[in-house]
C-alpha atoms as a PDB file:
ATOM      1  CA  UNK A   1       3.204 -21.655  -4.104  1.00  0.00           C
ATOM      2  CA  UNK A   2       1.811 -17.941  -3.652  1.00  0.00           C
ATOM      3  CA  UNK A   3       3.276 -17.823  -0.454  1.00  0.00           C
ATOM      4  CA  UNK A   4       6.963 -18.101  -2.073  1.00  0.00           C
ATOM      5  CA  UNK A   5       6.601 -15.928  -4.102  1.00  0.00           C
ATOM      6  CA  UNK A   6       5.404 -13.156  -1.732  1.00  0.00           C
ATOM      7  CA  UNK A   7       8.574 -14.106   0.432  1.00  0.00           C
ATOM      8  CA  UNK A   8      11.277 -12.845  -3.134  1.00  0.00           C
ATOM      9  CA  UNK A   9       8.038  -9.771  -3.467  1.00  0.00           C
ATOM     10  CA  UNK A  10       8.621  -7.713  -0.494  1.00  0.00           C
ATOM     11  CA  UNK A  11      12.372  -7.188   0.185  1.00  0.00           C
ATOM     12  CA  UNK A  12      12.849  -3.474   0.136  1.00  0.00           C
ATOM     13  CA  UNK A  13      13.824  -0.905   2.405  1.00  0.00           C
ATOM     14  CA  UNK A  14      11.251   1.360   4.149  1.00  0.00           C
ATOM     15  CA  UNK A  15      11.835   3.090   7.396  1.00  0.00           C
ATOM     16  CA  UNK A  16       9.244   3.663   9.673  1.00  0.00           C
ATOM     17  CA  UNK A  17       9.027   5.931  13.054  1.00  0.00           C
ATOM     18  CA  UNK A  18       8.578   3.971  16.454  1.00  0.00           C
ATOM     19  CA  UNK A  19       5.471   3.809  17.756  1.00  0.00           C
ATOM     20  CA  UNK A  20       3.184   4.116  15.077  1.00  0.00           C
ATOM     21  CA  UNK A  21      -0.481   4.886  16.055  1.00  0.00           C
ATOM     22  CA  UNK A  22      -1.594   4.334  12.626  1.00  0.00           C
ATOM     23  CA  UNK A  23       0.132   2.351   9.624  1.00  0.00           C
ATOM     24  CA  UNK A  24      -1.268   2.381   5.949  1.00  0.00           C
ATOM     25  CA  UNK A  25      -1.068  -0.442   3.621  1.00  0.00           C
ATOM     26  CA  UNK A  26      -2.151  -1.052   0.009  1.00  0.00           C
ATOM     27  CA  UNK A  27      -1.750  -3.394  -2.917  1.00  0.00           C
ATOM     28  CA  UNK A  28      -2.570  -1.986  -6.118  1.00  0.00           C
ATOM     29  CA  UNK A  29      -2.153  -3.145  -9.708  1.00  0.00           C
ATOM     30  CA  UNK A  30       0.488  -1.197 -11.721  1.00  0.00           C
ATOM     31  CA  UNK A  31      -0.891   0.954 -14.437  1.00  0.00           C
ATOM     32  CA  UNK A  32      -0.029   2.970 -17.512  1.00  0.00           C
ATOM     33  CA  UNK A  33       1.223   6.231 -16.641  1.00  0.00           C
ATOM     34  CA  UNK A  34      -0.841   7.897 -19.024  1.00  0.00           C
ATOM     35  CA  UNK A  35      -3.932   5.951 -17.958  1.00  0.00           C
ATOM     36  CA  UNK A  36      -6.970   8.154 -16.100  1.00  0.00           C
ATOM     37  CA  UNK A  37      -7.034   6.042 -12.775  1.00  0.00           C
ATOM     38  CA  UNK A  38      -3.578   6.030 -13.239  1.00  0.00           C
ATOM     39  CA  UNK A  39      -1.306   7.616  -9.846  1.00  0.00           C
ATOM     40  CA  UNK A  40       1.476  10.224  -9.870  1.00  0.00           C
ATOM     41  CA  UNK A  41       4.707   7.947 -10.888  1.00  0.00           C
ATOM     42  CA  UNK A  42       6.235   6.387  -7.522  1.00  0.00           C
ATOM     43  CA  UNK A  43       9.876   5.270  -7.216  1.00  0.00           C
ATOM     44  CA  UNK A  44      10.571   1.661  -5.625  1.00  0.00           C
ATOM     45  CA  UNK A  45      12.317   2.942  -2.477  1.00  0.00           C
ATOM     46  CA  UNK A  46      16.091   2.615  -3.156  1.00  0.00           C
ATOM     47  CA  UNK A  47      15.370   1.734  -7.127  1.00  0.00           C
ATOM     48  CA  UNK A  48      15.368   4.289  -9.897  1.00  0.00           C
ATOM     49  CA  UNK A  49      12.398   2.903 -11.998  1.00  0.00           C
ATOM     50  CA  UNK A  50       9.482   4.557 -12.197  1.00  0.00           C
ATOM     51  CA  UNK A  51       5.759   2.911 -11.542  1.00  0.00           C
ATOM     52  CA  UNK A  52       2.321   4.588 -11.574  1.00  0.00           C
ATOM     53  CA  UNK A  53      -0.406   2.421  -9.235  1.00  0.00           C
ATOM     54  CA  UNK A  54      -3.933   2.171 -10.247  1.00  0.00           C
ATOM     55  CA  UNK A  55      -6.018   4.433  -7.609  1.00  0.00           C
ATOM     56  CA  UNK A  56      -8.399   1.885  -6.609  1.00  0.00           C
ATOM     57  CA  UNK A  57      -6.330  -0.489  -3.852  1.00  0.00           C
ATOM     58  CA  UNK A  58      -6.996  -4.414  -4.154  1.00  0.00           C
ATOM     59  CA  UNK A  59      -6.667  -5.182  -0.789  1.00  0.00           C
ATOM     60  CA  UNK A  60      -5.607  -2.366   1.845  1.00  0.00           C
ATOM     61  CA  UNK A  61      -5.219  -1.868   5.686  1.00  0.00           C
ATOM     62  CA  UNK A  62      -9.121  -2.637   6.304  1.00  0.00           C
ATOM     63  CA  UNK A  63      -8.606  -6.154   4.882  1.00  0.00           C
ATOM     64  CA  UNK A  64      -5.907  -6.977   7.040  1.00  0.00           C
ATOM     65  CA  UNK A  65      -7.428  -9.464  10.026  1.00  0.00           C
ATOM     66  CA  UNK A  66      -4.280  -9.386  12.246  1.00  0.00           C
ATOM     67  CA  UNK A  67      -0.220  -9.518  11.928  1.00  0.00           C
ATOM     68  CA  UNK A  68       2.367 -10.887  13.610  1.00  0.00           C
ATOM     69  CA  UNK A  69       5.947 -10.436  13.371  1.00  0.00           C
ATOM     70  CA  UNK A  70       7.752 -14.129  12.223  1.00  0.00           C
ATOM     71  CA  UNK A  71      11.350 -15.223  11.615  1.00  0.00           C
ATOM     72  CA  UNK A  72      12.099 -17.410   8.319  1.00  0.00           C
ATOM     73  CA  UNK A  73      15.213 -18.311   6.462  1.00  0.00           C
ATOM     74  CA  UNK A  74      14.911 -14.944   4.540  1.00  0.00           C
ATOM     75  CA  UNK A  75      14.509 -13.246   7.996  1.00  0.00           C
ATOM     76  CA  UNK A  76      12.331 -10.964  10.246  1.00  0.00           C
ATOM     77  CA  UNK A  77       9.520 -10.011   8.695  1.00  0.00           C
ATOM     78  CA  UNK A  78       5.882  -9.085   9.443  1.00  0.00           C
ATOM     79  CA  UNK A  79       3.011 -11.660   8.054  1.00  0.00           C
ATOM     80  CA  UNK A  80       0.136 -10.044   7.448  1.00  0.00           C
ATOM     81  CA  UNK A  81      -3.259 -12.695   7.520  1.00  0.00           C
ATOM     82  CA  UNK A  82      -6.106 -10.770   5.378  1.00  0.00           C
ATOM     83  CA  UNK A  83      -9.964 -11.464   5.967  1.00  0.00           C
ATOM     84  CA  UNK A  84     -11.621 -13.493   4.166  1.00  0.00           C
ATOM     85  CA  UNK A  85     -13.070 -11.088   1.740  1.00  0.00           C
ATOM     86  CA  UNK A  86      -9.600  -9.712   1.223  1.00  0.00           C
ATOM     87  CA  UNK A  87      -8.182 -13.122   0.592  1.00  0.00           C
ATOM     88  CA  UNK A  88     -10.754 -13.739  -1.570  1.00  0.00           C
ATOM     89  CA  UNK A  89     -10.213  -9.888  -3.648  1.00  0.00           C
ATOM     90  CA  UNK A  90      -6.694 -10.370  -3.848  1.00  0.00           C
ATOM     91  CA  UNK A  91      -6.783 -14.254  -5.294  1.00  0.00           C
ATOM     92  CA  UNK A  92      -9.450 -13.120  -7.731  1.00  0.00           C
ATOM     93  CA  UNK A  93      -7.046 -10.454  -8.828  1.00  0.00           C
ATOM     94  CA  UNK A  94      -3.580 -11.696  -9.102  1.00  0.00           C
ATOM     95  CA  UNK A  95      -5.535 -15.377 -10.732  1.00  0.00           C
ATOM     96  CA  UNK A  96      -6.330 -12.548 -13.654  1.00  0.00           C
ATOM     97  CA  UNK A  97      -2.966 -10.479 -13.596  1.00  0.00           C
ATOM     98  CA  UNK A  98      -0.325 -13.545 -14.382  1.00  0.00           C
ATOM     99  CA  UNK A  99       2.419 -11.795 -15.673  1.00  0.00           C
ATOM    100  CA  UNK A 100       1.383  -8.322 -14.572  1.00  0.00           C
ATOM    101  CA  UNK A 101       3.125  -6.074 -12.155  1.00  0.00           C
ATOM    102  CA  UNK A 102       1.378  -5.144  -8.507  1.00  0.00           C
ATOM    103  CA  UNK A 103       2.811  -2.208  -6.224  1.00  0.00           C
ATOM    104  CA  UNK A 104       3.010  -2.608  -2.450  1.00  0.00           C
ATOM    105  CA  UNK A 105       2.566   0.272  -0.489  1.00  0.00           C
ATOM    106  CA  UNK A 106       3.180   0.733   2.803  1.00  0.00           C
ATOM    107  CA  UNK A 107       2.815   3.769   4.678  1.00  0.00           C
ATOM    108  CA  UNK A 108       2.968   5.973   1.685  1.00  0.00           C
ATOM    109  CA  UNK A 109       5.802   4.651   0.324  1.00  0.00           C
ATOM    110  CA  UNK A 110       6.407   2.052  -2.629  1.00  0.00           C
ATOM    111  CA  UNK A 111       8.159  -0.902  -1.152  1.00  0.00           C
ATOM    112  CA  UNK A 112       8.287  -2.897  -4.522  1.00  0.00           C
ATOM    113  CA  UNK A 113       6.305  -3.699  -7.916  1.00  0.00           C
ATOM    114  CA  UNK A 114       7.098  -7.611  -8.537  1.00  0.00           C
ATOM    115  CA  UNK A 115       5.474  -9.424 -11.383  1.00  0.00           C
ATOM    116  CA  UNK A 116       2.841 -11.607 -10.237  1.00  0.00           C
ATOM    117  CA  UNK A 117       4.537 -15.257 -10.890  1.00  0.00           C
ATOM    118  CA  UNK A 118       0.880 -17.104  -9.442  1.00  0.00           C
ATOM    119  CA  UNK A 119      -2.039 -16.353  -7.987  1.00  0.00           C
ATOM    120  CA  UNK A 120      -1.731 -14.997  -3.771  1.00  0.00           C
ATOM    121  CA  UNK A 121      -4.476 -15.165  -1.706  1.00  0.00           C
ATOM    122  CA  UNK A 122      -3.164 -14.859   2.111  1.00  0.00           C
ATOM    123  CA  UNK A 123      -0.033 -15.012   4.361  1.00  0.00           C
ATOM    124  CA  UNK A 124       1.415 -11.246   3.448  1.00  0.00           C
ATOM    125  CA  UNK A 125       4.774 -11.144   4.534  1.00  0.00           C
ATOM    126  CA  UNK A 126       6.432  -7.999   4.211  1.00  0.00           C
ATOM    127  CA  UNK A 127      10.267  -7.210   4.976  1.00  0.00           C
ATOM    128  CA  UNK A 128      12.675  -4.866   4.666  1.00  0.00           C
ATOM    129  CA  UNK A 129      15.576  -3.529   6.975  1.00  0.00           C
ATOM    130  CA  UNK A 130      13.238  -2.809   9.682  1.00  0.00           C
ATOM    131  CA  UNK A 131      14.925  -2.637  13.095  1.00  0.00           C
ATOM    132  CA  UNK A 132      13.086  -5.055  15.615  1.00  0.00           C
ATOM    133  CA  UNK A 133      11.116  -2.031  17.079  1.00  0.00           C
ATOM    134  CA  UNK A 134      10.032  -0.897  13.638  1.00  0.00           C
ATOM    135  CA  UNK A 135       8.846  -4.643  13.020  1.00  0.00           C
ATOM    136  CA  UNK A 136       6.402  -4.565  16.372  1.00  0.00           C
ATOM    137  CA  UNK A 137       5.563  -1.419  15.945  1.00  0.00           C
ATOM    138  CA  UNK A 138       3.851  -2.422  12.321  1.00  0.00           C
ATOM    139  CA  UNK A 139       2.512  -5.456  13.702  1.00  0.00           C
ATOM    140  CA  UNK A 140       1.190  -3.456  16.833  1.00  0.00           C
ATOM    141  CA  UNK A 141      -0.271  -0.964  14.728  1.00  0.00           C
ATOM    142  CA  UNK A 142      -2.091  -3.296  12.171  1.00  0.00           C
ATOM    143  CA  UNK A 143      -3.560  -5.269  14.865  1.00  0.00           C
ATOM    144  CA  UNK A 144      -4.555  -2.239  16.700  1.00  0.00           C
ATOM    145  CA  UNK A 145      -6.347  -1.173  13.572  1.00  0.00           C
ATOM    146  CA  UNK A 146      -7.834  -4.394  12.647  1.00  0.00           C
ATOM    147  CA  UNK A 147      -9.693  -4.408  16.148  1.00  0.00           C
ATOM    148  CA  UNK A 148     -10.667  -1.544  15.717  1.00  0.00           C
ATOM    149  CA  UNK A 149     -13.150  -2.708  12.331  1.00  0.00           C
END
């Protein structure tokens, strides 16, 4: 069922140079504004809304294990497949935050800030309007850096 959900979650546009050495990647828990760990408010890339992110990341690029760029009926995307400790962080967390909002960063950028429908623990797809390129590039670069740990 978590899986689902993450496919309606991550449908926003983010455009990313070709041939990215490096990517960066982070799901964090959305926070008051006015709260201390609170971040700098972020706009969800081609939304107006505002969201501030809670500093501390529950899962981020270091818990990703390897990625792969798959086709489904919502199309392209890249699937990210998180260790096992990051599996386990990120169930723990959205189990608790039913009904809460979590931001999805990706390279800087806020890609969305869904509400958390049921508790995700693995199978990250993320999509946007990524050209083909941009898609293996991502996956390259994630599975670059997951080797790497």
């Amino acid at each position: 069922m978590g899986r689902a959900v993450l496919l309606a979650i991550f449908s926003a546009c983010c455009t990313v140079g070709t041939g990215l050495a490096q990517v960066t990647f982070a799901l964090r828990m959305v926070a008051p504004c006015d709260a201390r760990n609170a971040s700098p408010p972020m706009n969800v890339e081609g939304e107006g809304e505002k969201f501030c992110l809670q500093q501390e990341a529950i899962v981020d690029q270091a818990d990703v294990r390897s990625a792969e760029v798959a086709s489904d009926p919502n199309g392209p995307r890249v699937r990210l497949t998180l260790t096992d400790a990051g599996s386990q962080k990120l169930l723990e967390t959205t189990r608790k935050n039913i009904g809460n909002r979590i931001g999805v960063v990706l390279n800087g950028r806020l890609l969305a800030a869904p509400v958390i429908r049921a508790a995700i623990s693995n199978g990250i797809p993320i999509s946007g309007r990524f050209t083909e390129q941009e898609r293996n590039d991502i996956a390259a670069a994630f599975n670059r850096q997951a080797g790497q740990h």
